[in-house]
N, C-alpha and C. Protein backbone atom coordinates (compact mmCIF):
# COMPACT_ATOMS: atom_id res chain seq x y z
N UNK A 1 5.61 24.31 -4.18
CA UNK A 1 5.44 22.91 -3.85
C UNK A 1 6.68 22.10 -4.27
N UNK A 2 7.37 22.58 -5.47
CA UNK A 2 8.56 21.68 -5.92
C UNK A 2 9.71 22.01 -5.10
N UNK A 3 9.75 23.22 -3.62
CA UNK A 3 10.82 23.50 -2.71
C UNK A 3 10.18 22.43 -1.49
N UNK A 4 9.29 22.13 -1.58
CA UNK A 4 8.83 21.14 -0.76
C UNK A 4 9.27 19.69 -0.82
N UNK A 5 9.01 19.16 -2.18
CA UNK A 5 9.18 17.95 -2.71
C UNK A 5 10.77 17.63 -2.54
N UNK A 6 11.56 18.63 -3.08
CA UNK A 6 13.02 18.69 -3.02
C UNK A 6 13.36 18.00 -1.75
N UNK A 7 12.77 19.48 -0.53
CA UNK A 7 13.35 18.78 0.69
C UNK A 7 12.63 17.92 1.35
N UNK A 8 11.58 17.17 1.44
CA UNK A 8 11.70 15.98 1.18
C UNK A 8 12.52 14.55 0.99
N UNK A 9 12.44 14.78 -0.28
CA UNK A 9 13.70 13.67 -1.02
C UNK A 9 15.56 14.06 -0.27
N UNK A 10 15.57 15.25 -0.09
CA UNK A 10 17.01 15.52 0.69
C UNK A 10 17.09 14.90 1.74
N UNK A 11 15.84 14.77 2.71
CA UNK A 11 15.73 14.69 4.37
C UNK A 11 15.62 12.80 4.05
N UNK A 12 14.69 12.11 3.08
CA UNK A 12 14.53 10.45 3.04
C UNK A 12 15.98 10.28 2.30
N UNK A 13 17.01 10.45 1.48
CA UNK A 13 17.81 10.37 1.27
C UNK A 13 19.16 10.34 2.46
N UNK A 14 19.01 11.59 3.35
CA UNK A 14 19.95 11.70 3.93
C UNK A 14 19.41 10.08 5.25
N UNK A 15 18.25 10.54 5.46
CA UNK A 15 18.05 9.45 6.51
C UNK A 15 18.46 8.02 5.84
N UNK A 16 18.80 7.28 4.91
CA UNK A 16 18.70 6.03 4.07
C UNK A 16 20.17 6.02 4.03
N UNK A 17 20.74 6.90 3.93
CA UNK A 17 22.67 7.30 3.94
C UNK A 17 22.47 7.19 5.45
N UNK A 18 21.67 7.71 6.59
CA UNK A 18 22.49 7.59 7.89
C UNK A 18 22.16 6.01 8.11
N UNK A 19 21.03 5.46 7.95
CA UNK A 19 20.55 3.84 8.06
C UNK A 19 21.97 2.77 7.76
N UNK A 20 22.28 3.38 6.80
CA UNK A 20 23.76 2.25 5.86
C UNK A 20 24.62 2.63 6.77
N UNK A 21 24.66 4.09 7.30
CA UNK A 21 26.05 4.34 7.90
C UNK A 21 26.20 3.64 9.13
N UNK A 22 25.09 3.65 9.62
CA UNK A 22 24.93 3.13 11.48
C UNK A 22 25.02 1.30 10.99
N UNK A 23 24.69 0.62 9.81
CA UNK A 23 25.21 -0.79 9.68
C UNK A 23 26.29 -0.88 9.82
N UNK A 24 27.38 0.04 9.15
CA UNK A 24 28.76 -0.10 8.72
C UNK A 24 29.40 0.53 10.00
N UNK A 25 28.80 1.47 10.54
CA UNK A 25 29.15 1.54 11.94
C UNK A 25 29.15 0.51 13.17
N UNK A 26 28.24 -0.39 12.87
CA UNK A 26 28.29 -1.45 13.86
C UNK A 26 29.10 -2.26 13.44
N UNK A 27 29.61 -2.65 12.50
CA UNK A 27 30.01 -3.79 11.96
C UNK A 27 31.56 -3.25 12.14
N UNK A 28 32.14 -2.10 12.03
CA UNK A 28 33.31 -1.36 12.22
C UNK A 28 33.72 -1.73 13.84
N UNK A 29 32.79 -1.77 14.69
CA UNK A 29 32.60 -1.33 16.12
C UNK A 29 33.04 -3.06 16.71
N UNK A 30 32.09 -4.03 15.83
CA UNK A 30 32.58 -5.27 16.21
C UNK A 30 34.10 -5.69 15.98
N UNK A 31 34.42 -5.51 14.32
CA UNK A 31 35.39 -5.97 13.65
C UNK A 31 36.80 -5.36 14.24
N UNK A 32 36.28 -3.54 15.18
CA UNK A 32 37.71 -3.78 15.71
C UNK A 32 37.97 -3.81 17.28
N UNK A 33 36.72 -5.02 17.51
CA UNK A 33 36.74 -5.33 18.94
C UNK A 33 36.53 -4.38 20.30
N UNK A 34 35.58 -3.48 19.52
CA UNK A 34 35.37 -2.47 20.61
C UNK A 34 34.00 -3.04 21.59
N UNK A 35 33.05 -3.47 20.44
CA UNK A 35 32.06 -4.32 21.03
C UNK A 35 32.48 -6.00 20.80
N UNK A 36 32.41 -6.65 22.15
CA UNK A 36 32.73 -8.04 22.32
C UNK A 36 31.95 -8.59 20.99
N UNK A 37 33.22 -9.99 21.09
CA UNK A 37 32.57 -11.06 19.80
C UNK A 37 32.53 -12.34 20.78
N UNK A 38 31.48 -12.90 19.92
CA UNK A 38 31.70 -14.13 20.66
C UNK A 38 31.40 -14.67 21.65
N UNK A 39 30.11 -13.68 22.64
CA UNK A 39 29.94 -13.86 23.92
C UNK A 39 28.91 -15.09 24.14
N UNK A 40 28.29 -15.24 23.17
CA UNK A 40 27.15 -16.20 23.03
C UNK A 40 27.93 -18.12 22.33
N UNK A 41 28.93 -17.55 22.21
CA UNK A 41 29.29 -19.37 21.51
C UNK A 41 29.51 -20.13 22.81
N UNK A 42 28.72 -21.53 21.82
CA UNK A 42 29.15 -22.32 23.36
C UNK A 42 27.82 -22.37 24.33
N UNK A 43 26.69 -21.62 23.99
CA UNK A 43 25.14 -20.95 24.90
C UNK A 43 24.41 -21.74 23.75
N UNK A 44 24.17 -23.05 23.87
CA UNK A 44 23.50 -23.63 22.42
C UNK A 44 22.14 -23.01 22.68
N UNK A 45 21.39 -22.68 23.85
CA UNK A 45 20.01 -22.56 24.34
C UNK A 45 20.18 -20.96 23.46
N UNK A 46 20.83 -20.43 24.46
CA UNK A 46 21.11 -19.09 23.87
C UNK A 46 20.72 -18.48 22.16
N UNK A 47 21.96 -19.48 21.94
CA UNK A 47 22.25 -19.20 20.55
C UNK A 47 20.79 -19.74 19.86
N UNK A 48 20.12 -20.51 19.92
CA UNK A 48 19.37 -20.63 18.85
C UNK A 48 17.88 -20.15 19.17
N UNK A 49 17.80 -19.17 20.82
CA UNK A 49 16.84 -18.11 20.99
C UNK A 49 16.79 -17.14 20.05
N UNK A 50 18.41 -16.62 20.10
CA UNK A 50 18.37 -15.63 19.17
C UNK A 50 18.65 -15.37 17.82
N UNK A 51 18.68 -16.77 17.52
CA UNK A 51 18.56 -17.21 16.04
C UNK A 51 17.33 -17.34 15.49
N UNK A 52 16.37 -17.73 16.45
CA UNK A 52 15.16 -18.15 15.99
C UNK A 52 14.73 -16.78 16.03
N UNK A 53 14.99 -15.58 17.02
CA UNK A 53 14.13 -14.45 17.02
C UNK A 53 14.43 -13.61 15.99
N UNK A 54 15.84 -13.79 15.26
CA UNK A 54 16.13 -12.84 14.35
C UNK A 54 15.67 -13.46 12.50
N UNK A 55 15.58 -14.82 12.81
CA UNK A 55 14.60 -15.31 11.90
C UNK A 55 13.42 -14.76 11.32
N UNK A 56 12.28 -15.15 12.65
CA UNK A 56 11.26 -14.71 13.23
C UNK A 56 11.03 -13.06 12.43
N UNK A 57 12.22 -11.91 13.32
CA UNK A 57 12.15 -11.47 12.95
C UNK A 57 12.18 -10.52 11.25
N UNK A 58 13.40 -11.32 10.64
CA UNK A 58 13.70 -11.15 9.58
C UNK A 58 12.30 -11.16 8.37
N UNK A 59 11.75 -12.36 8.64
CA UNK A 59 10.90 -13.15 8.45
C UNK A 59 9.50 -12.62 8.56
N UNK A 60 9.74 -11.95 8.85
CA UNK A 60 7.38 -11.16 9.69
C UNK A 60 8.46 -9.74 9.13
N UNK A 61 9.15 -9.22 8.83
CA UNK A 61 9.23 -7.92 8.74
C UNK A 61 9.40 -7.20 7.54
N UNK A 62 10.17 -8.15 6.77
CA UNK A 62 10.29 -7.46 5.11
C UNK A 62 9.01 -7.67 4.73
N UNK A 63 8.45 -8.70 4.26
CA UNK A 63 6.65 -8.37 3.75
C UNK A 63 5.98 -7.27 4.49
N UNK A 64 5.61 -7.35 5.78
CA UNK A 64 5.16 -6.27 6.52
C UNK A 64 5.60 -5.01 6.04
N UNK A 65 6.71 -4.66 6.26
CA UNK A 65 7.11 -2.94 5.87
C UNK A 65 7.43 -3.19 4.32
N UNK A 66 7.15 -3.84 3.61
CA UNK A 66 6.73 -3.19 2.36
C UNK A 66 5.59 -3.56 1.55
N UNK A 67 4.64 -4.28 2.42
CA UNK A 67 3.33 -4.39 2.01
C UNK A 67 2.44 -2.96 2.61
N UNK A 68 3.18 -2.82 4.07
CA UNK A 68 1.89 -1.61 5.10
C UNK A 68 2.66 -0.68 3.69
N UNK A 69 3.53 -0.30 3.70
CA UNK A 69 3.98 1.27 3.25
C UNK A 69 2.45 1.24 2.17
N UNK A 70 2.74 0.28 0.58
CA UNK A 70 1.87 0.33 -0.37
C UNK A 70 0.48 0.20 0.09
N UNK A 71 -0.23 -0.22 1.13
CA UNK A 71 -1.53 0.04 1.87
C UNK A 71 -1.84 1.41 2.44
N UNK A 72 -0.61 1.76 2.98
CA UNK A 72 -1.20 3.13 3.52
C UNK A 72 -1.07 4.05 2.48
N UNK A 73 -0.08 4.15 1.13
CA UNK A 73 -0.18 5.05 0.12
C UNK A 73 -1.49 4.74 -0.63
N UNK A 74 -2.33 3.08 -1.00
CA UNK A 74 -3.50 3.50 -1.75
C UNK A 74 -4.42 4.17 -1.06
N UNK A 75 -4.58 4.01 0.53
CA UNK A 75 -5.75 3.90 1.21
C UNK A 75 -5.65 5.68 1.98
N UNK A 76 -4.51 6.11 2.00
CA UNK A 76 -4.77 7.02 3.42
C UNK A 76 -3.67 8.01 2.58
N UNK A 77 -2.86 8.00 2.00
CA UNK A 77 -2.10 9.25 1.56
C UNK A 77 -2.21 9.75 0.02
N UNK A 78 -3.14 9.04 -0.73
CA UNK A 78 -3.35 9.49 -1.96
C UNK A 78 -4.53 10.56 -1.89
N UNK A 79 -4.98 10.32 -0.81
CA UNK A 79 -6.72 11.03 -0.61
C UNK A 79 -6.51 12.17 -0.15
N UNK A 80 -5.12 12.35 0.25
CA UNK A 80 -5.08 13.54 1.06
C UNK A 80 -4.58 14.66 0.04
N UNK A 81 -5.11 15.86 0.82
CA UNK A 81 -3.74 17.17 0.20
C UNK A 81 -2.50 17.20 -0.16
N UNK A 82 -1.72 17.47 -0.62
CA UNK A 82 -0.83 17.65 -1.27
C UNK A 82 0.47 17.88 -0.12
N UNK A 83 0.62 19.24 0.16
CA UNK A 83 1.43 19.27 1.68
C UNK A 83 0.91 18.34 2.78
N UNK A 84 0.01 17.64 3.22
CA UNK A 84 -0.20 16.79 4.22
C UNK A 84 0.22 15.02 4.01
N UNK A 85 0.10 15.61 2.29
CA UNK A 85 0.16 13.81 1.74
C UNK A 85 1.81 13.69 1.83
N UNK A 86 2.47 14.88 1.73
CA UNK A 86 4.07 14.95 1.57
C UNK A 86 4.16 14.48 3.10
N UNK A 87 3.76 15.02 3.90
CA UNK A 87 4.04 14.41 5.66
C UNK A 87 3.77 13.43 5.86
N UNK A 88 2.61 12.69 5.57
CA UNK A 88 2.36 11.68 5.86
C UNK A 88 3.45 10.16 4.91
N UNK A 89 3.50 10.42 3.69
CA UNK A 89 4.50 9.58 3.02
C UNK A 89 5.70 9.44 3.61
N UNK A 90 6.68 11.25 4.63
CA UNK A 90 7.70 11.09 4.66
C UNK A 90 7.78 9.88 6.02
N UNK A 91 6.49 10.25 7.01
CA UNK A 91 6.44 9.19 8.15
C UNK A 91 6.54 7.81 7.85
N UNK A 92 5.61 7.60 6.87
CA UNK A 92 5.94 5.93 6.29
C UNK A 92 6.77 5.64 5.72
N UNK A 93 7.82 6.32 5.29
CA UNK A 93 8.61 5.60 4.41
C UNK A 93 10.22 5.68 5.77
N UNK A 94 10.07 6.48 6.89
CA UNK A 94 10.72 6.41 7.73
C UNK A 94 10.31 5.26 8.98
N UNK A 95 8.79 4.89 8.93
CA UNK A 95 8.14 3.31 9.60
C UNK A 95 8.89 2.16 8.57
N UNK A 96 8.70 2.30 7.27
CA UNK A 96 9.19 1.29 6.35
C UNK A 96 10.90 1.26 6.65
N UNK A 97 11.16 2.37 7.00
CA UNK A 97 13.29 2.16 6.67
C UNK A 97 13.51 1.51 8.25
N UNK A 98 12.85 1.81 9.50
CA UNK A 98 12.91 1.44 10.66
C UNK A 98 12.39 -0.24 11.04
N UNK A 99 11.67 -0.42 10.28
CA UNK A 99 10.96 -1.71 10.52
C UNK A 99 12.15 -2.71 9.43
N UNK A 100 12.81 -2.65 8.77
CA UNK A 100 13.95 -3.22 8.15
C UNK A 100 15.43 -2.98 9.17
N UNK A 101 15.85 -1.34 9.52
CA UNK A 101 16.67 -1.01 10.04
C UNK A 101 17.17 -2.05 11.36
N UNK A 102 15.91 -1.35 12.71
CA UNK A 102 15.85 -2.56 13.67
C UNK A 102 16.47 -4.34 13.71
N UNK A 103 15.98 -4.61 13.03
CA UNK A 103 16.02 -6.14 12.53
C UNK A 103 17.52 -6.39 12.13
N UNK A 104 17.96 -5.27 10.97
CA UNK A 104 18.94 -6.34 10.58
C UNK A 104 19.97 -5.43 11.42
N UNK A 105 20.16 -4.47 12.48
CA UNK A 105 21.11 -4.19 13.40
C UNK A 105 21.21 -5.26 14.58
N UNK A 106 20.11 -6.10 15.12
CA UNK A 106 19.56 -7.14 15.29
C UNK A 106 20.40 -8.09 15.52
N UNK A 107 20.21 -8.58 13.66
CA UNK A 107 20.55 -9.83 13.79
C UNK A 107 22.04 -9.65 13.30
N UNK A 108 23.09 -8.51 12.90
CA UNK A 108 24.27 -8.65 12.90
C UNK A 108 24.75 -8.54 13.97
N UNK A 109 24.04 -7.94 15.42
CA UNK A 109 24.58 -8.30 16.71
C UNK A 109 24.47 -9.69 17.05
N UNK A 110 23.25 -10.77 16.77
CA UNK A 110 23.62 -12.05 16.53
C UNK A 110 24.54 -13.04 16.14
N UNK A 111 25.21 -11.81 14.62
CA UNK A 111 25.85 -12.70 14.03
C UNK A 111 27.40 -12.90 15.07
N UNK A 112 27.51 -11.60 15.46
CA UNK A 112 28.88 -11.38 16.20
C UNK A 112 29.23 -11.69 17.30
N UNK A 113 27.69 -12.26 17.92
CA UNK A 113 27.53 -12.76 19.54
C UNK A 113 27.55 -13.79 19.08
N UNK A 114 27.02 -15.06 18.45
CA UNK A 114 26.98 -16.40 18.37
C UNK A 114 28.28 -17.09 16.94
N UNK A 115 28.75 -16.22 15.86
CA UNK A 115 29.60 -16.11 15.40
C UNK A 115 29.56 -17.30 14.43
N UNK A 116 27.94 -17.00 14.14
CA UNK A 116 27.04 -18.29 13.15
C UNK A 116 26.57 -17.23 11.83
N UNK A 117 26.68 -17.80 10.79
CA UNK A 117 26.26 -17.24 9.53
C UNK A 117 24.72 -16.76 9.64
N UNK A 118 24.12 -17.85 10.60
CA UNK A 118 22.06 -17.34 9.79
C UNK A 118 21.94 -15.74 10.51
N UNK A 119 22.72 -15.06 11.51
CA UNK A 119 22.27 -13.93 11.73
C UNK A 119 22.59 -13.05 10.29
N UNK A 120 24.04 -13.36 10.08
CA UNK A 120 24.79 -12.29 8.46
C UNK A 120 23.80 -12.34 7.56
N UNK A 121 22.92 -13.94 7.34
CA UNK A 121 22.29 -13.90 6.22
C UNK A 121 20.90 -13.44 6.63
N UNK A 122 20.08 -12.82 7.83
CA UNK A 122 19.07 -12.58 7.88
C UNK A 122 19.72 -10.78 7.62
N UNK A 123 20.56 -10.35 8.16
CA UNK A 123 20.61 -8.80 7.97
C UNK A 123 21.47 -8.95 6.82
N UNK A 124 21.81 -9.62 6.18
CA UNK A 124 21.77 -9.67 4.67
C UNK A 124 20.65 -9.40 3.62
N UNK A 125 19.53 -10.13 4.25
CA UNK A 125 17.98 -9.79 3.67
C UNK A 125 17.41 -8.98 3.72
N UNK A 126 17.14 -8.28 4.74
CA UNK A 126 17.21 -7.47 5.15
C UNK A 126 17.80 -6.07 4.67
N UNK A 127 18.80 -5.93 4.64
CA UNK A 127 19.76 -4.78 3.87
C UNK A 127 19.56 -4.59 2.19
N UNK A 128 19.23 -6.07 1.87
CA UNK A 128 18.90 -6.27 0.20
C UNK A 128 17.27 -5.18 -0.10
N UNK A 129 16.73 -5.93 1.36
CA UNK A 129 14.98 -5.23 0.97
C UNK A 129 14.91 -3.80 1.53
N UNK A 130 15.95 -3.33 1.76
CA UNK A 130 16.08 -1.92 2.01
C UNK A 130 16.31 -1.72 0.85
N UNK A 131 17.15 -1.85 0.01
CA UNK A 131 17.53 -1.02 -1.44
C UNK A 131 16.40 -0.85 -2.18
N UNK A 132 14.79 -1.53 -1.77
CA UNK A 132 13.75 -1.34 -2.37
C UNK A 132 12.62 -0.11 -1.80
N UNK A 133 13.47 0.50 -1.13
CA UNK A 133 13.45 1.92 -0.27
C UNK A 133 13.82 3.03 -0.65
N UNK A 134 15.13 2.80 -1.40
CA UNK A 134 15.71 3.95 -2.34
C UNK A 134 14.87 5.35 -2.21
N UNK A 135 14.86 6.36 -1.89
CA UNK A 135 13.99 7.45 -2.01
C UNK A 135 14.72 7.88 -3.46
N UNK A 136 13.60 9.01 -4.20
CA UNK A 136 14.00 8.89 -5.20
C UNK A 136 12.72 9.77 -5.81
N UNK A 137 13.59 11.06 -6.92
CA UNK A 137 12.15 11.81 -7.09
C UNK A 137 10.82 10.79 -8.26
N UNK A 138 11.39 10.11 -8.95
CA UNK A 138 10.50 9.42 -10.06
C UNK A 138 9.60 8.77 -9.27
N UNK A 139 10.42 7.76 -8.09
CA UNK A 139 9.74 6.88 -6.95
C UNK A 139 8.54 7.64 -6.49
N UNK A 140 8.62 8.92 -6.06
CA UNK A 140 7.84 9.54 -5.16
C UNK A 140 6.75 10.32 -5.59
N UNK A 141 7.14 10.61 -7.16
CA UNK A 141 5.62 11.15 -7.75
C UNK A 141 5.44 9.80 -8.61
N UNK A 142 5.93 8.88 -8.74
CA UNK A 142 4.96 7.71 -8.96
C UNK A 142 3.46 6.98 -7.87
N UNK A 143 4.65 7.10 -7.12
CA UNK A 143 3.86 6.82 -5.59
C UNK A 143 2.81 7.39 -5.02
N UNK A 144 2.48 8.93 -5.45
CA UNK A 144 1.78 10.12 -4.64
C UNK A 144 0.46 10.26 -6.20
N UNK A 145 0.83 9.49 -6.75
CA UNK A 145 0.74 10.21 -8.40
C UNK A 145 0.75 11.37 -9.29
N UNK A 146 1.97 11.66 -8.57
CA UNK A 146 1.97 13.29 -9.39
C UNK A 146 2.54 12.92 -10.57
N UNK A 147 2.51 14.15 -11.74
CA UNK A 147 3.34 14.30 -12.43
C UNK A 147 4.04 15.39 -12.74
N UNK A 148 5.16 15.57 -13.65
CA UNK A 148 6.22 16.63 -13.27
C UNK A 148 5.24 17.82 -13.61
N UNK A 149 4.39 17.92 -14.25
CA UNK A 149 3.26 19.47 -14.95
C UNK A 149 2.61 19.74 -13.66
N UNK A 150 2.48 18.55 -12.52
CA UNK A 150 1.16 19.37 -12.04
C UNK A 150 2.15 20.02 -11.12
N UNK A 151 3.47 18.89 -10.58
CA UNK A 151 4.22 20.00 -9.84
C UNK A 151 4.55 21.00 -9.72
N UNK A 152 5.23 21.18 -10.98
CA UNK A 152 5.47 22.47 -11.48
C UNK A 152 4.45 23.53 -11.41
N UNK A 153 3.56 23.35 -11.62
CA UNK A 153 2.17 24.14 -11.66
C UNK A 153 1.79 24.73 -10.30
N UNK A 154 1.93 24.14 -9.55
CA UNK A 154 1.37 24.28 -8.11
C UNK A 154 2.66 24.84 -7.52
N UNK A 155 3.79 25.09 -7.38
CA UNK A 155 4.67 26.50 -7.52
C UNK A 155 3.93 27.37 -7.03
């Protein structure tokens, strides 16, 4: 069970490293003008559609994906088996990194189309309430409630 747990934490780790990479990838992609800047200035209608939606969005999505994750771990993955509870956590915590991810790729295409701060600072928020995602082995038998004996045990 502890070759389980391992990979696990390898596979939510590596996915949380590719999440950061594909930000810094977009932001690389704008900054050296491969994807247009600027197409939205000047579109006041425009611009504050998709200001308001990345708000909106910003806004309905960090509580959401990190309130559902802690609902579905008291209610639906603590009850379960052990290998099934490991599948089911790794799905939510990949709903939780996606429901942040989305949004703030989002609204830094906002920021670079309308070339206004509130998109930077919504996938600013965004990116902050990801670091409360961290995968992490302490995180994950806190979460599941294991502890390191029973892991070990079940080997």
């Amino acid at each position: 069970m502890e070759k389980e747990i391992n990979r696990l934490l390898r596979w939510l780790q590596g996915e949380f490293i590719l999440a950061w990479m594909l930000v810094l990838l977009l932001i690389a992609l704008y900054e050296t003008d491969v994807l247009p800047q600027g197409m939205m200035v000047g579109d006041v209608r425009m611009e504050y559609i998709l200001q308001t939606a990345g708000i909106l969005l910003a806004m309905g999505l960090i509580p959401v994906s990190l309130r559902l994750f802690s609902l579905s771990l008291t209610r639906y993955v603590k009850t379960m088996p052990l290998p099934e509870a490991l599948k089911s956590y790794r799905r939510w915590s990949e709903v939780r990194l996606g429901l942040l991810l989305a949004p703030a790729l989002f609204n830094l295409s906002v920021y670079y189309w309308t070339l206004d701060l509130t998109g930077m600072l919504c996938a600013g928020m965004l990116l902050v309430a990801s670091l409360f995602c961290v995968p992490g082995r302490e995180r994950l038998l806190m979460e599941l409630d294991l502890n390191r004996e029973e892991g070990e045990k079940e080997e």
